[in-house]
Protein backbone atom coordinates (compact mmCIF):
# COMPACT_ATOMS: atom_id res chain seq x y z
CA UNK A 1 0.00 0.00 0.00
CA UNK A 2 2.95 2.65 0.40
CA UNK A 3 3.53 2.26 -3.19
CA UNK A 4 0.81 3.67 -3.75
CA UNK A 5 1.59 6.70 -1.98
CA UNK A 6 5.44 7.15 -2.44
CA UNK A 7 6.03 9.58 -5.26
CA UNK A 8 7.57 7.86 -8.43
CA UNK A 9 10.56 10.06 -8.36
CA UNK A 10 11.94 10.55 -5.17
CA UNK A 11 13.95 13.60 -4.03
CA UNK A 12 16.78 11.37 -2.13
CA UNK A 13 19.06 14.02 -1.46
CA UNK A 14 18.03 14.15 2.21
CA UNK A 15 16.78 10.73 3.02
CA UNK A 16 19.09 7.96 4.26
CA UNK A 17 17.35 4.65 4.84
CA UNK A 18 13.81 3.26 3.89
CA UNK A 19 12.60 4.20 7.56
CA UNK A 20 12.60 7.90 6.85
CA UNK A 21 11.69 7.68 3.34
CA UNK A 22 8.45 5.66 5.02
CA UNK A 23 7.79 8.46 7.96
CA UNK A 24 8.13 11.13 4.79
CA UNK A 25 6.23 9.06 2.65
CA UNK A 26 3.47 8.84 5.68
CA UNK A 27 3.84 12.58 6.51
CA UNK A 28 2.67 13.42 2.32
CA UNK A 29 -0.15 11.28 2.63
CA UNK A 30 -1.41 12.53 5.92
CA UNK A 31 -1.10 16.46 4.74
CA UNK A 32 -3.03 15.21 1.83
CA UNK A 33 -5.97 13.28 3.41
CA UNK A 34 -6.42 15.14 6.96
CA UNK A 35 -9.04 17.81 5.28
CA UNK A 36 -11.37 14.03 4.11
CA UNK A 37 -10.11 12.19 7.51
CA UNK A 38 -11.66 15.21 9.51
CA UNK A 39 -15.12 15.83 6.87
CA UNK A 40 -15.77 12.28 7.95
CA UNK A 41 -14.81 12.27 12.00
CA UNK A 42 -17.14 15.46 11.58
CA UNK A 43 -19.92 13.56 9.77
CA UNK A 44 -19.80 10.44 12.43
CA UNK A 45 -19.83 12.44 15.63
CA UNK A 46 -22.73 14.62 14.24
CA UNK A 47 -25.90 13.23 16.07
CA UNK A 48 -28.27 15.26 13.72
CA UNK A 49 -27.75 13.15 10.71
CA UNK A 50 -29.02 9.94 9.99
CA UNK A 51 -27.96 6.86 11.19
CA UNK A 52 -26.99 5.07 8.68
CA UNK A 53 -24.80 8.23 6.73
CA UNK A 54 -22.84 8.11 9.93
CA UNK A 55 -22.46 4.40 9.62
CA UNK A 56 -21.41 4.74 6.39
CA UNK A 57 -19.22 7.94 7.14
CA UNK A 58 -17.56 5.32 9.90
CA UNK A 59 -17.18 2.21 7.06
CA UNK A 60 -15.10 4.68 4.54
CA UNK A 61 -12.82 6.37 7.36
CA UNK A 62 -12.24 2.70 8.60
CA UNK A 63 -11.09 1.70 4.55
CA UNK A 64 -8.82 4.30 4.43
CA UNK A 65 -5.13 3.58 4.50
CA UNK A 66 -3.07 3.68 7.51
CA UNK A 67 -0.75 6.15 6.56
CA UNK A 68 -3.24 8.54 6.33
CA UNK A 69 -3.33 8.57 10.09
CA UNK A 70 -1.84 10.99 12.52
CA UNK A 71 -0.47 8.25 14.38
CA UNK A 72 1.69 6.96 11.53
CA UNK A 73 3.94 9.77 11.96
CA UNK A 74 6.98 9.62 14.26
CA UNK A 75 9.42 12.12 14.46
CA UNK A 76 12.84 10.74 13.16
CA UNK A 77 16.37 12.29 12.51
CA UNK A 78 16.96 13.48 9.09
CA UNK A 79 20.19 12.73 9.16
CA UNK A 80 20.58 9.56 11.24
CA UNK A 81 16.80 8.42 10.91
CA UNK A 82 17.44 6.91 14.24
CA UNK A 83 13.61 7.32 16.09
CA UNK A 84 15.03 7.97 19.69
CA UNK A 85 16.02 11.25 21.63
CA UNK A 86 14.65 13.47 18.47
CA UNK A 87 14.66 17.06 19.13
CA UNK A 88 11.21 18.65 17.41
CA UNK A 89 12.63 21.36 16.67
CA UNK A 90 15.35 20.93 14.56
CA UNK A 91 14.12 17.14 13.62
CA UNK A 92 17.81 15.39 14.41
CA UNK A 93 18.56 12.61 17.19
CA UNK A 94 20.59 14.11 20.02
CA UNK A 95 24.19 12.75 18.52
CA UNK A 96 23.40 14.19 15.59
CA UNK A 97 22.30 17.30 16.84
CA UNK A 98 25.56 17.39 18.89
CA UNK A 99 28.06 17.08 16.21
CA UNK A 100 26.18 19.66 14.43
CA UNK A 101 26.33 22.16 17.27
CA UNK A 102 29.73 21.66 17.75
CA UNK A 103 30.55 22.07 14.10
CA UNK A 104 28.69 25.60 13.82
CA UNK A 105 26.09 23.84 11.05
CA UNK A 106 23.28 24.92 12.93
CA UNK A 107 22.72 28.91 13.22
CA UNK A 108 21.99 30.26 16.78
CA UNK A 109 23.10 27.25 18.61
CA UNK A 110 26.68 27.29 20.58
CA UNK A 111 28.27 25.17 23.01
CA UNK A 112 27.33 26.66 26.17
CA UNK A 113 29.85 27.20 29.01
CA UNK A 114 30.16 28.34 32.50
């Protein structure tokens, strides 16, 4: 099924292994989906429509593929693609984001001493 969502021509430059081609692979298809995913969450918790609309509402949301999920996505190093000790906000594993410090690679972020 992640065929069919992987792009035929991938952009490799910044990928290392198949684990974060899958979490940016699942990260597309969520950004793509989440406007349908939440249409139907809104049509099955609305009381005011018919039963079986939300049944069926519930039956398509339920077909959809799991990488259109939020809880596909985990946060994994770009670099490394390790899934452990990730900082969010610059989305590398602690090594990682260590060497890079200490390198001057990343702007605004120095070695602090005292």
């Amino acid at each position: 099924m992640a065929s069919a969502f992987r792009a035929k021509k991938l952009d490799l430059g910044g990928f290392v292994n198949i684990k974060v081609i899958r979490d940016h692979t699942k990260r597309k298809a969520y950004e793509q989906f989440e406007p349908q995913r939440q249409a139907l969450r809104y049509i099955i918790r609305n009381t005011s429509l018919p039963q079986r609309m939300r049944t069926q509402a519930q039956l398509q949301l339920a077909q959809t593929s799991c990488y259109t999920r939020p809880t596909q996505i985990k946060n994994r190093c770009t670099m490394g693609g390790v899934g452990r000790s990730v900082l969010r906000a610059f989305r590398m594993g602690r090594f990682q984001f260590r060497l890079n410090a200490l390198e001057g690679n990343i702007p605004g972020v120095k070695k602090a001493s005292w």
